[in-house]
C-alpha atoms as a PDB file:
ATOM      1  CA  UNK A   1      31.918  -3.416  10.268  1.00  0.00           C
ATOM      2  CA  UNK A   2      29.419  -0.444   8.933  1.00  0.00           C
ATOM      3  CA  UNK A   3      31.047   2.813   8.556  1.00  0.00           C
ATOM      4  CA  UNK A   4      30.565   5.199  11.634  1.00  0.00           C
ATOM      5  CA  UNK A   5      28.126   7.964  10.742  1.00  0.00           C
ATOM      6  CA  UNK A   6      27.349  11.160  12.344  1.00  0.00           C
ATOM      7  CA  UNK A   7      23.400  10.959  13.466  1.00  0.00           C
ATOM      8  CA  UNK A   8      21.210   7.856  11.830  1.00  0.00           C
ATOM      9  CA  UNK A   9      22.105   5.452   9.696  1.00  0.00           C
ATOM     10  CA  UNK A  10      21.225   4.800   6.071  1.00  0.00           C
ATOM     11  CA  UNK A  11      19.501   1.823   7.015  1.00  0.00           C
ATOM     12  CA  UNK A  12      17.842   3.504  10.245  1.00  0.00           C
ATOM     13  CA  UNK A  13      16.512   6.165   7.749  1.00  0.00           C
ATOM     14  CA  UNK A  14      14.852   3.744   5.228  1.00  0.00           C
ATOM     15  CA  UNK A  15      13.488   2.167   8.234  1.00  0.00           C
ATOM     16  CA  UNK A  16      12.114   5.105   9.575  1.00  0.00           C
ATOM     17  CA  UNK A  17      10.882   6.394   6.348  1.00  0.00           C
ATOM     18  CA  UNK A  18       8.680   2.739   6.283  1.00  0.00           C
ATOM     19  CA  UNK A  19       7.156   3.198   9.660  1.00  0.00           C
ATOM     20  CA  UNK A  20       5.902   7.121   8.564  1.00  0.00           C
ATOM     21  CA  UNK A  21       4.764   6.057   5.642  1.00  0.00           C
ATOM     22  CA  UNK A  22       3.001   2.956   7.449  1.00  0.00           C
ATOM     23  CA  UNK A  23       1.541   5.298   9.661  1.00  0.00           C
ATOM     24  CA  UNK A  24       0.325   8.189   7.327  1.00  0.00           C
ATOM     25  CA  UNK A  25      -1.238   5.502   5.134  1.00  0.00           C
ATOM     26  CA  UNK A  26      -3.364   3.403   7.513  1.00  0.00           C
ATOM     27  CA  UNK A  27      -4.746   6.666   8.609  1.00  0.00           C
ATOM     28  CA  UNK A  28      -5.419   8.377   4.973  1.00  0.00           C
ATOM     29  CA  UNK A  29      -5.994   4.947   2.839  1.00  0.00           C
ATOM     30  CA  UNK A  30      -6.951   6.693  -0.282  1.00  0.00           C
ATOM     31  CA  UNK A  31      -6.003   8.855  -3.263  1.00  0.00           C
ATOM     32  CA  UNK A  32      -9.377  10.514  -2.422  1.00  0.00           C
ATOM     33  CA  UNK A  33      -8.704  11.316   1.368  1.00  0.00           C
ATOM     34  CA  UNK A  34      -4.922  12.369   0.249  1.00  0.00           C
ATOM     35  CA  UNK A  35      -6.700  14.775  -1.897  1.00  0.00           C
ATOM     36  CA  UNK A  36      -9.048  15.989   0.450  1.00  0.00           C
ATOM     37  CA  UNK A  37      -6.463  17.015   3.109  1.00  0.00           C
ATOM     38  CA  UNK A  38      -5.498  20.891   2.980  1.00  0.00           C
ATOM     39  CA  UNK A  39      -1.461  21.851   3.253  1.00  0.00           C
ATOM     40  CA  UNK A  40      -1.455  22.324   7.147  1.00  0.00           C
ATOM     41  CA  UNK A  41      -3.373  19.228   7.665  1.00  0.00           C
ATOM     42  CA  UNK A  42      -1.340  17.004   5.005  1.00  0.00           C
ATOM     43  CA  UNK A  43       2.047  18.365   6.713  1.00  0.00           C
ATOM     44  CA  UNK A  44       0.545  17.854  10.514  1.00  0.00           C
ATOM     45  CA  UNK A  45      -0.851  14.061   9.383  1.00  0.00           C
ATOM     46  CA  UNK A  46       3.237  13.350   8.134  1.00  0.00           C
ATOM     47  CA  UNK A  47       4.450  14.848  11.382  1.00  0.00           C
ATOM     48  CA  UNK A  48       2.601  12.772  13.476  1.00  0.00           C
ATOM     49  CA  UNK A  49       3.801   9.376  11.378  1.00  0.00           C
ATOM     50  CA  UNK A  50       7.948  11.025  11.734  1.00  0.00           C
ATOM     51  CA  UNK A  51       7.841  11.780  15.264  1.00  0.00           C
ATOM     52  CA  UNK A  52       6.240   7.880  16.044  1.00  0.00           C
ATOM     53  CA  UNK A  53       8.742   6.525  13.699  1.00  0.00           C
ATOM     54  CA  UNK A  54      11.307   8.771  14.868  1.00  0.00           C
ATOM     55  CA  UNK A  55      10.119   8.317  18.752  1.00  0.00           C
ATOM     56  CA  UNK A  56      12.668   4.737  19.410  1.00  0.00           C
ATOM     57  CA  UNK A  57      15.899   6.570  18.348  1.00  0.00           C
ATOM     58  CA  UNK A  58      17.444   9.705  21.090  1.00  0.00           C
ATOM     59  CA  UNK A  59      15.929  12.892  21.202  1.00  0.00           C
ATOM     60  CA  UNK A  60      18.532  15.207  20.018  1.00  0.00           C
ATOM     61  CA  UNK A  61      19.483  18.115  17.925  1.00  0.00           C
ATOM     62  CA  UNK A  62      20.123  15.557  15.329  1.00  0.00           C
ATOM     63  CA  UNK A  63      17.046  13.713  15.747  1.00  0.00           C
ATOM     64  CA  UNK A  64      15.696  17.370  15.199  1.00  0.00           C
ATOM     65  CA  UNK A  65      17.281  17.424  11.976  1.00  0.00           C
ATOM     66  CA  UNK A  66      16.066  14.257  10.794  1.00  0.00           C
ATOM     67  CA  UNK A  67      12.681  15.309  11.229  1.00  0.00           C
ATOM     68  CA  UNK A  68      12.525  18.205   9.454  1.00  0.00           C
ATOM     69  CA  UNK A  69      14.284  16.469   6.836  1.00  0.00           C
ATOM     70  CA  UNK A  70      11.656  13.509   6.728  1.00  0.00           C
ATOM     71  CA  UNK A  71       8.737  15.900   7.037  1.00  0.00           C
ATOM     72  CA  UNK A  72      10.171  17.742   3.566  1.00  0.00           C
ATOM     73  CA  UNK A  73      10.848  14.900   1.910  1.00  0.00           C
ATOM     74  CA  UNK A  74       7.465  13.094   2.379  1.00  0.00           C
ATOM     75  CA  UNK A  75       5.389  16.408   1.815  1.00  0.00           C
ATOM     76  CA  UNK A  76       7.267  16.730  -1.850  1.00  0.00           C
ATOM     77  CA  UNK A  77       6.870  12.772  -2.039  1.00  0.00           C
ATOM     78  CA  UNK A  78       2.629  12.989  -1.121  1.00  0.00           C
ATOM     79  CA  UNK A  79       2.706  16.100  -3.468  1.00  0.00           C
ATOM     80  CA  UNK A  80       3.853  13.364  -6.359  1.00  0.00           C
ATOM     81  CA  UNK A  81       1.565  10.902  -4.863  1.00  0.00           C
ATOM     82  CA  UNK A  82      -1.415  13.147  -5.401  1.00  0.00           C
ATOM     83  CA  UNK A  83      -0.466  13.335  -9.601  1.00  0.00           C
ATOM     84  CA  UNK A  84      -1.100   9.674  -9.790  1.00  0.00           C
ATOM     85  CA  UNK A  85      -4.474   8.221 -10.824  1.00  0.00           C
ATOM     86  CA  UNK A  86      -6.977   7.051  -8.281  1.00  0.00           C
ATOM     87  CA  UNK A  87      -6.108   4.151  -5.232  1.00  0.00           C
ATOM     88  CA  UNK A  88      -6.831   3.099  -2.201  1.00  0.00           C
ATOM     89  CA  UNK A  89      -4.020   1.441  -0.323  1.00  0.00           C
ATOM     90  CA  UNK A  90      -5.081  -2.083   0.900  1.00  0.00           C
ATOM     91  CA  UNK A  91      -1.697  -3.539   2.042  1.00  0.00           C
ATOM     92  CA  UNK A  92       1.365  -1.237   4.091  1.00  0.00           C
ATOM     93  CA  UNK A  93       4.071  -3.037   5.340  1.00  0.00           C
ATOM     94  CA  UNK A  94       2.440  -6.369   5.504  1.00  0.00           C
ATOM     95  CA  UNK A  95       4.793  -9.495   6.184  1.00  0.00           C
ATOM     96  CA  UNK A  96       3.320 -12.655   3.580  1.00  0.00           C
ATOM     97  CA  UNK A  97       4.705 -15.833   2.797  1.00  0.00           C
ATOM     98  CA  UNK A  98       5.798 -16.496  -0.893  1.00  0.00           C
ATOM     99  CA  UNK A  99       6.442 -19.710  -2.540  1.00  0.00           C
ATOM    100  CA  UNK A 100       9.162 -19.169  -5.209  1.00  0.00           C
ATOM    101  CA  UNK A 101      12.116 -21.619  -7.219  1.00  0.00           C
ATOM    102  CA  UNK A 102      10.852 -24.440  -4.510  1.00  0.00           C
ATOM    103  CA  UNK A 103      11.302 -21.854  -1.492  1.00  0.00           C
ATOM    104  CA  UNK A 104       9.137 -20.526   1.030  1.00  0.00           C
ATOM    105  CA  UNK A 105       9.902 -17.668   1.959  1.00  0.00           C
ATOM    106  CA  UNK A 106       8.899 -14.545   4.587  1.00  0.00           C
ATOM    107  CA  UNK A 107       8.235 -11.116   2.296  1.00  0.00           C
ATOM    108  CA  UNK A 108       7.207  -7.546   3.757  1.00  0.00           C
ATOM    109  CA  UNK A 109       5.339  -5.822   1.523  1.00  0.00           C
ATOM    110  CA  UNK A 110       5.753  -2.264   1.494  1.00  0.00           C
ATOM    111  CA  UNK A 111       3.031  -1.646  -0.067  1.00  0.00           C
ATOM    112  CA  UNK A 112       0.239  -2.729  -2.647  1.00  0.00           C
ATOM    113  CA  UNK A 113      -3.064  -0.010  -4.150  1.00  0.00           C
ATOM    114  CA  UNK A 114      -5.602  -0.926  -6.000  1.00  0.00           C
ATOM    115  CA  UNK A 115      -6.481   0.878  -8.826  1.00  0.00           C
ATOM    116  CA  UNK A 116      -9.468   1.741  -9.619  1.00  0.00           C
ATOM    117  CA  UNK A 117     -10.589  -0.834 -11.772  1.00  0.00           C
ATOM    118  CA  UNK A 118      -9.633  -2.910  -9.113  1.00  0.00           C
ATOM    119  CA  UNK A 119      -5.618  -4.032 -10.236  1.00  0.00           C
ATOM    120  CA  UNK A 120      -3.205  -4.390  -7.979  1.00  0.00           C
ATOM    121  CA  UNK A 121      -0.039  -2.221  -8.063  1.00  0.00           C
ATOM    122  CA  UNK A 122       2.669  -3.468  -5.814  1.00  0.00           C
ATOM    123  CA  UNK A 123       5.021  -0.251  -4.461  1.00  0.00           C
ATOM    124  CA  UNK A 124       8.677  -0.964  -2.966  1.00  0.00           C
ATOM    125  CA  UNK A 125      10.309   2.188  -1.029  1.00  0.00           C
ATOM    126  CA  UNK A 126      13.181   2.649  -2.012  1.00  0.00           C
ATOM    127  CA  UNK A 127      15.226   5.550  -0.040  1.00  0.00           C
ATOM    128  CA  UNK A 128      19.016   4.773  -1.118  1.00  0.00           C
ATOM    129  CA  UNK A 129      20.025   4.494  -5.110  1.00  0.00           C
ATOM    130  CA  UNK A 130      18.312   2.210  -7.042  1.00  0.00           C
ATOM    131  CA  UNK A 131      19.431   0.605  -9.754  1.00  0.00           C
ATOM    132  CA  UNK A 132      17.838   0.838 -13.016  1.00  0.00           C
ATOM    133  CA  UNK A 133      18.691  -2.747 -14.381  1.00  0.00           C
ATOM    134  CA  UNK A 134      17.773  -3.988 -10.603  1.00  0.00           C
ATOM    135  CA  UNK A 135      15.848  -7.045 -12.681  1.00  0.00           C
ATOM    136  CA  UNK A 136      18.113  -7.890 -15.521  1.00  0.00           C
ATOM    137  CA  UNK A 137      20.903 -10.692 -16.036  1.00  0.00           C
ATOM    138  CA  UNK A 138      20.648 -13.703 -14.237  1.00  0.00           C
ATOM    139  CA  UNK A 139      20.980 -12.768 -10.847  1.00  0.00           C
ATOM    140  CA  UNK A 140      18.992  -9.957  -9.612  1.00  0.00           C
ATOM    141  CA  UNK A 141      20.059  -7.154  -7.648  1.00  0.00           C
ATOM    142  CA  UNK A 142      16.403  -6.484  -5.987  1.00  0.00           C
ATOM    143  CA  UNK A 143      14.332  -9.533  -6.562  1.00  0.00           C
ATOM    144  CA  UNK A 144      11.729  -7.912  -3.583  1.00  0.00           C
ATOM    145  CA  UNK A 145       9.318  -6.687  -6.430  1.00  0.00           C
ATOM    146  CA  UNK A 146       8.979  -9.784  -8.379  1.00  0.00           C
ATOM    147  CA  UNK A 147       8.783 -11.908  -5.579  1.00  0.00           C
ATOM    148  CA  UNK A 148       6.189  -9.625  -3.905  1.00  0.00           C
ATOM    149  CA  UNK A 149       4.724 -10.129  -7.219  1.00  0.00           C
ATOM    150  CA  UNK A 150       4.667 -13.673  -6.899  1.00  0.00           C
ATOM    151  CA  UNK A 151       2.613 -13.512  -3.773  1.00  0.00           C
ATOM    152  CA  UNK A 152       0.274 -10.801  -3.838  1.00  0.00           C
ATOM    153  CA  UNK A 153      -3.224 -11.705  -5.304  1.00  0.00           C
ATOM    154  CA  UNK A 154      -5.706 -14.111  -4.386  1.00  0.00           C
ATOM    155  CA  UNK A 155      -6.045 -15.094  -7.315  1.00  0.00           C
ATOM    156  CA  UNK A 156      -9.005 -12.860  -7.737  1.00  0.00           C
ATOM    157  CA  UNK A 157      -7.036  -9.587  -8.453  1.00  0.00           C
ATOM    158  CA  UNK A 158      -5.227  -8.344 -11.425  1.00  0.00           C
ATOM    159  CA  UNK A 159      -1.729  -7.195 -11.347  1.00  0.00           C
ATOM    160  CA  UNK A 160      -1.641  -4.335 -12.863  1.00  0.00           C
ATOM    161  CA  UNK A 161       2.113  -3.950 -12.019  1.00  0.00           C
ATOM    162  CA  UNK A 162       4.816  -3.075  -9.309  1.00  0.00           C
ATOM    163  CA  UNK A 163       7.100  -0.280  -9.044  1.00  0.00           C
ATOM    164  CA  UNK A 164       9.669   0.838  -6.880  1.00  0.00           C
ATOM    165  CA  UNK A 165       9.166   3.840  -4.965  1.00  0.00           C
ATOM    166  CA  UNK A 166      12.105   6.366  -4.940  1.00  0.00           C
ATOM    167  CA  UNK A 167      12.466   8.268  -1.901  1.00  0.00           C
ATOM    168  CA  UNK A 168      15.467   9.893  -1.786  1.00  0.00           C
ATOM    169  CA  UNK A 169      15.908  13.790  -1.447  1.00  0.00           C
ATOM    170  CA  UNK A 170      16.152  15.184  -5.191  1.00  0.00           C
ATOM    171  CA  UNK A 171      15.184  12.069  -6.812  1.00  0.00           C
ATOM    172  CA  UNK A 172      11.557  11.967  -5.801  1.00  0.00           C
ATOM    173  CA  UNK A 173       9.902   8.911  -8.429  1.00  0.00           C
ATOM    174  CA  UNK A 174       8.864   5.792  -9.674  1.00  0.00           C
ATOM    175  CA  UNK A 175      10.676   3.401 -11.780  1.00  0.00           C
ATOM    176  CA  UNK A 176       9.186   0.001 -12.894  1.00  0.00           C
ATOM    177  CA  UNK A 177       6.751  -1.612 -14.882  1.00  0.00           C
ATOM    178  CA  UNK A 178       2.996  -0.070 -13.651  1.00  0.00           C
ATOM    179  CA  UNK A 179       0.415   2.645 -14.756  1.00  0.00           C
ATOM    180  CA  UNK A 180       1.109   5.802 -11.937  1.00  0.00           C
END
């Protein structure tokens, strides 16, 4: 049984974090229109993506919390965003079908950009610990990336590379193998 916890979940938080994201993104699309968006804009345009994502659990004090929480979090996490070189986000949270080790399997992508010279970069939110040797030995500990790697161009794309997305209070980054 999961551990009782006062107000969300760990998982209900990553979740939630996915859905804001989701929704700031498909509205902004671009390193350009991030950029273009003044403070009180930028921190209205993340409200609006916490309280949707936020709007299935209860509206309480903690729910409150949680909010204010997100809406920090994501500001300092956009504010890193901003530092990175030029994209334009073409896939959020997009479920895909990958053929891997004679499987087919059912992937959600959290996220892929495209650079600007027109490279892929895959990004995997991450908002618990992450592991730094997540891809070494012979069993992975988060195969997600590779396989999302495995599935994500055309054919006509580059991979430029994939990266996962650390979103946890204090420990804002990105750790993989990509140009940020």
């Amino acid at each position: 049984l999961d551990e009782a916890e006062v107000g969300m979940s760990a998982l209900a938080r990553g979740t939630t974090v996915h859905k804001a994201l989701e929704i700031f993104w498909k509205q902004t699309q671009s390193h350009a229109a991030l950029h273009a968006l003044g403070e009180e804009e930028l921190k209205a345009r993340i409200d609006l993506g916490v309280v949707e994502a936020l709007g299935r659990w209860e509206n309480n004090f903690l729910h409150e919390l949680e909010r204010k929480r997100l809406n920090r979090v994501l500001f300092e996490w956009l504010r890193l965003e901003k530092r990175r070189e030029p994209f334009t986000v073409i896939v959020s949270e997009e479920k895909r079908t990958v053929e891997a080790g004679g499987l087919t399997l059912e992937v959600r992508v959290d996220r892929i950009d495209q650079l600007a010279d027109g490279s892929l970069l895959i990004l995997d939110y991450k908002t618990g610990e992450v592991a730094k040797d997540a891809w070494k030995g012979e069993r992975m500990k988060e195969p997600q990336l590779p396989l999302y790697c495995a599935g994500a161009s055309n054919g006509s794309e580059q991979l430029a590379g994939a990266a996962f997305a650390c979103l946890r209070a204090g420990e804002l980054g990105f750790m993989g193998v990509a140009p940020l």
